[in-house]
Protein backbone atom coordinates (compact mmCIF):
# COMPACT_ATOMS: atom_id res chain seq x y z
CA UNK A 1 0.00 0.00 0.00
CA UNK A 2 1.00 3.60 -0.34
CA UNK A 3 2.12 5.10 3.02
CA UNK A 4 2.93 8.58 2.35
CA UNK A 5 1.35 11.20 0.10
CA UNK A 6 2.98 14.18 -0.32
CA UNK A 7 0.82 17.03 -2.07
CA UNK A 8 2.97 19.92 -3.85
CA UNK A 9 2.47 23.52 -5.07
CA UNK A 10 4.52 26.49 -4.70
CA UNK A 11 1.21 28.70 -3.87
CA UNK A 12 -0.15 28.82 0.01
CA UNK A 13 -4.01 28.98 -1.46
CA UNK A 14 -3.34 25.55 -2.98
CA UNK A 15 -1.80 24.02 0.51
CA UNK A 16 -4.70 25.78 2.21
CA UNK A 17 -7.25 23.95 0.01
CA UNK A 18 -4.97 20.65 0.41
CA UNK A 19 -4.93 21.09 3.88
CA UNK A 20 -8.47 21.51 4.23
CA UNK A 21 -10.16 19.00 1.73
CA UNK A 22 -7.54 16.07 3.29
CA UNK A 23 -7.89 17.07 6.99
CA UNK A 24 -8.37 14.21 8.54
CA UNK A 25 -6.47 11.43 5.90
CA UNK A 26 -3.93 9.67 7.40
CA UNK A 27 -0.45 9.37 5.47
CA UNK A 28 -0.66 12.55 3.71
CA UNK A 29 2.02 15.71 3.91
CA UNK A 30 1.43 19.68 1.93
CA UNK A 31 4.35 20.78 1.01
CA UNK A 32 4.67 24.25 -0.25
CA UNK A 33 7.51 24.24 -2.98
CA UNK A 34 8.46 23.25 -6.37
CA UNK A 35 9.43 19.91 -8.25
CA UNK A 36 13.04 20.86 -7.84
CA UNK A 37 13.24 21.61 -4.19
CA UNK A 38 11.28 18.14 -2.62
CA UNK A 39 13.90 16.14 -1.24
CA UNK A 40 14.07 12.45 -1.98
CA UNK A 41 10.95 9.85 -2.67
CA UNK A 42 9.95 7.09 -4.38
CA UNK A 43 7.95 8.18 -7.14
CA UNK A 44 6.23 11.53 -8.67
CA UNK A 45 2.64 11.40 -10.06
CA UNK A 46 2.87 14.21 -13.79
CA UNK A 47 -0.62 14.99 -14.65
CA UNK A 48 0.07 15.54 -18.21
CA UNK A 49 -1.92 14.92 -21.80
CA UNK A 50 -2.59 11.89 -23.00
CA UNK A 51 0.48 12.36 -25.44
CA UNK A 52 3.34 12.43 -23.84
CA UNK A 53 4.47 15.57 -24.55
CA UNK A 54 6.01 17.12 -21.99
CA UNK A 55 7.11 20.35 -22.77
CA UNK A 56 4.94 23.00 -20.13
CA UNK A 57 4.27 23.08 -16.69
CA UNK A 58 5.18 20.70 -13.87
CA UNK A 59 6.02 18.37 -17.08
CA UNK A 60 8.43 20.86 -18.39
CA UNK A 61 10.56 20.99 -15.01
CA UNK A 62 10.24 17.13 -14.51
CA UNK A 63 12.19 16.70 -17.81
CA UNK A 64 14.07 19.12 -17.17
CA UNK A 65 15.65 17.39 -14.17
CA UNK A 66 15.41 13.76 -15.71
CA UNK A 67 16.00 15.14 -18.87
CA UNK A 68 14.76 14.25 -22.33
CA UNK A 69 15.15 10.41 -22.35
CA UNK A 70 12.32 9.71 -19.45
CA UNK A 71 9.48 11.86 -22.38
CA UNK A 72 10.89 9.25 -25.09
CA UNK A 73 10.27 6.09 -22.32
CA UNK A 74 6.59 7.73 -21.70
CA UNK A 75 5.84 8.05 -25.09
CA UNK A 76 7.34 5.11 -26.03
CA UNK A 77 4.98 3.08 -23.18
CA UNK A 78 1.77 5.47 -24.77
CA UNK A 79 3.12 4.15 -28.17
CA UNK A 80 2.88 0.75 -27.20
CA UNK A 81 0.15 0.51 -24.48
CA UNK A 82 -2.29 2.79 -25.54
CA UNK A 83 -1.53 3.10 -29.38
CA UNK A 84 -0.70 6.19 -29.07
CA UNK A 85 -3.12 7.98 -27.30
CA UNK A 86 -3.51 7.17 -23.41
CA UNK A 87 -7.27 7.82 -22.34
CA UNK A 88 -7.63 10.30 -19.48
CA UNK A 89 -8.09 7.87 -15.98
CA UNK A 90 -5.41 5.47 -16.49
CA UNK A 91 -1.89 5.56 -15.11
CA UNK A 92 1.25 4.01 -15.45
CA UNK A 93 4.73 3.57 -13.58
CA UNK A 94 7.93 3.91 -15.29
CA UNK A 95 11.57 4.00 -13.67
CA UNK A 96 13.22 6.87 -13.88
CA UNK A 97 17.02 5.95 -13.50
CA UNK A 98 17.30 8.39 -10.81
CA UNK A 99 18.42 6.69 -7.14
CA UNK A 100 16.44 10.03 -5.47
CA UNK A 101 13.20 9.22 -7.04
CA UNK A 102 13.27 6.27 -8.87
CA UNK A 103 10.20 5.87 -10.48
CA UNK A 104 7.61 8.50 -12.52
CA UNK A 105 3.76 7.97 -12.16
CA UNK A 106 2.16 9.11 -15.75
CA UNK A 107 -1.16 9.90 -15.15
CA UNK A 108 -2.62 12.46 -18.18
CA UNK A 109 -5.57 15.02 -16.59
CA UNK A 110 -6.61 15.84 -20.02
CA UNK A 111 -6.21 14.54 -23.81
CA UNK A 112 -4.58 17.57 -25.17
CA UNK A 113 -3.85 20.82 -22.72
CA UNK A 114 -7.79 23.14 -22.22
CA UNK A 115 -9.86 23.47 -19.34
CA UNK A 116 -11.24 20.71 -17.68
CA UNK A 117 -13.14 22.47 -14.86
CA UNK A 118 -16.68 21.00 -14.37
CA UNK A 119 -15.59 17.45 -15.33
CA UNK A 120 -14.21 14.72 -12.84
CA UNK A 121 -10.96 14.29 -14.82
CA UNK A 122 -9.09 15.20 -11.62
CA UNK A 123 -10.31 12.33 -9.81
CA UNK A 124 -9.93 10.08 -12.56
CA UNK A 125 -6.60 10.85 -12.90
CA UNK A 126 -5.75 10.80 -9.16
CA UNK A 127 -6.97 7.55 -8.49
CA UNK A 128 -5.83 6.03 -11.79
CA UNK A 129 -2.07 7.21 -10.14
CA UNK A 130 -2.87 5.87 -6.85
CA UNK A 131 -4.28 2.26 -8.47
CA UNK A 132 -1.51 2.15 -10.68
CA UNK A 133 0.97 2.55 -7.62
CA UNK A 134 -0.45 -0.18 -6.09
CA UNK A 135 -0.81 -2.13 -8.58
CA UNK A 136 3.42 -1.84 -8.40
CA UNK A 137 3.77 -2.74 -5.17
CA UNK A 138 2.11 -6.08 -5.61
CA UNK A 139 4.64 -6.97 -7.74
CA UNK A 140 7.84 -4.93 -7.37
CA UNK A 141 10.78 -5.63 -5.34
CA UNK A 142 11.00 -1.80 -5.31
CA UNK A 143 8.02 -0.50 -3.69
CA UNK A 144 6.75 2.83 -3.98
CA UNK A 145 5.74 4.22 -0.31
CA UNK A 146 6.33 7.74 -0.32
CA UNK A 147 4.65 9.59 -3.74
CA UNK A 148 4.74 13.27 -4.67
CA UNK A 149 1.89 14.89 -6.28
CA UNK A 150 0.76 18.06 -7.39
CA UNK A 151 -1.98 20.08 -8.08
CA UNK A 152 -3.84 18.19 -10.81
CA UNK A 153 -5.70 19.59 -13.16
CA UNK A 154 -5.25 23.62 -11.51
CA UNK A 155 -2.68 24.69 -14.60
CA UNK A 156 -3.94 24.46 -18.29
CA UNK A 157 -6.98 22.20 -17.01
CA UNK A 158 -8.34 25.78 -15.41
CA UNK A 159 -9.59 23.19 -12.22
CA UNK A 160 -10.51 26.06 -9.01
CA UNK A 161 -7.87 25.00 -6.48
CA UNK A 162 -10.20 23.91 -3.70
CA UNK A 163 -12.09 21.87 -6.32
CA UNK A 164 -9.41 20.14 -7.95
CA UNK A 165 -7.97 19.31 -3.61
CA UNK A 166 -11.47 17.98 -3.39
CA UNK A 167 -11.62 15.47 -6.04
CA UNK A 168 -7.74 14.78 -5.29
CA UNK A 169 -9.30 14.22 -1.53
CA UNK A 170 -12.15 11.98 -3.12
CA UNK A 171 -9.68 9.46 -4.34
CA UNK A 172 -7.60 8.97 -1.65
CA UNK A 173 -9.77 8.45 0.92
CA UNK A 174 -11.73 6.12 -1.63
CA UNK A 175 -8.15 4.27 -1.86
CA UNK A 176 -7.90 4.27 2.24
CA UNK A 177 -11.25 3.12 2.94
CA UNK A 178 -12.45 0.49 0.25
CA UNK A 179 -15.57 -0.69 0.15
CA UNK A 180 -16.51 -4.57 1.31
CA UNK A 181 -19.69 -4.91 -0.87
CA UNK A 182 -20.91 -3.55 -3.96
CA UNK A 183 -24.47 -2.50 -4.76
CA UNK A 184 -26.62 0.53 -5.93
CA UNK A 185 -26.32 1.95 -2.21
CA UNK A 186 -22.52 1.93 -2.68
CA UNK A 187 -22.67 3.49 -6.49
CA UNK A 188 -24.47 6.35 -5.27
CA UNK A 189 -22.85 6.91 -2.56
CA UNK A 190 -19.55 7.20 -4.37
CA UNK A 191 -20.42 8.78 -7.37
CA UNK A 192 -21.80 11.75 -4.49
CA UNK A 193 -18.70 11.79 -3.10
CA UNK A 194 -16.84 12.94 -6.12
CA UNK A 195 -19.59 14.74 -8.32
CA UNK A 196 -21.25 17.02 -5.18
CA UNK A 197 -19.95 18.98 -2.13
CA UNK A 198 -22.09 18.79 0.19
CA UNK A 199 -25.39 18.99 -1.79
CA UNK A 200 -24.16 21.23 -4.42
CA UNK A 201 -23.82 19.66 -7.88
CA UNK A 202 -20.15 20.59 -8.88
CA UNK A 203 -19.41 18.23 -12.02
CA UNK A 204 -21.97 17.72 -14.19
């Protein structure tokens, strides 16, 4: 299982809204900062497009620091997973040949880069990162307990900070608490959970 979430952004609104949405979650750490300036871990979750192509944002600085032969290995995996094209709510882990932090979590928020406010991509995307994780650790050697992850969704996706913490909130505690039956009770129950806060209708 994972044991330690760190959440990530450089601006204290979007620790505030981290803060608040996950008070309560066990395992999980805001840090206000960059990419560049978290210390060592075992993997970072990119919430990129569906592509590959990592040339802005958080992606931009990830290469940057891995440089230019971890984009070929994701696109290469999107090349020959997803031919080409990896639909938004499915992750994957990759090594990144870095001791520090060994492994990258690819995890795209959108198909190409536009606003994405109003949909549930950022949940999709979270927990497809957190499944894929553990998905890992049932079969690695190498297990991934501590993983970094920032603010899906808020950059090109346009996703309100608080809103984008909430659905980020959604999925973890949906990954700490799994259910033990499934029925119609359940299925509304969960899709309430990450469609409304409180009784307000937020993704339609």
């Amino acid at each position: 299982m994972l044991e330690t979430l760190w959440l990530v952004h450089p601006e204290e609104a979007m620790c505030d809204a981290f803060r608040r949405r996950f008070h309560g979650s066990s395992g999980v750490r805001v840090i206000r900062g960059t990419f560049e300036e978290l210390g060592p871990h075992d993997a970072f979750v990119t919430a990129g497009n569906a592509f590959g192509i990592m040339t802005a944002g958080i992606d931009a600085a990830v290469v940057r620091y891995f440089g230019e032969s971890l984009m070929r290995g994701v696109q290469h995996r999107i090349l020959d997973d997803f031919f080409g094209e990896q639909p938004v709510g499915t992750a994957f882990v990759i090594p990144t040949g870095d001791r520090s932090i060994p492994f990258l979590v690819h995890a795209p928020t959108m198909r190409v880069p536009g606003s994405i406010e109003g949909t549930d991509k950022v949940y999709n995307a979270t927990w497809a990162a957190i499944l894929a994780i553990h998905a890992h650790n049932r079969v690695s050697g190498q297990k991934i307990e501590v993983a970094a992850m920032p603010a899906m969704g808020t950059g090109f996706g346009g996703v309100p900070y608080d809103e984008a913490a909430r659905q980020m909130a959604a999925a973890y505690r949906h990954y700490r608490e799994p259910p033990h039956r499934l029925d119609w009770d359940f299925v509304v129950e969960r899709q309430k959970a990450i469609h409304y806060d409180g009784g307000r209708q937020v993704v339609r």
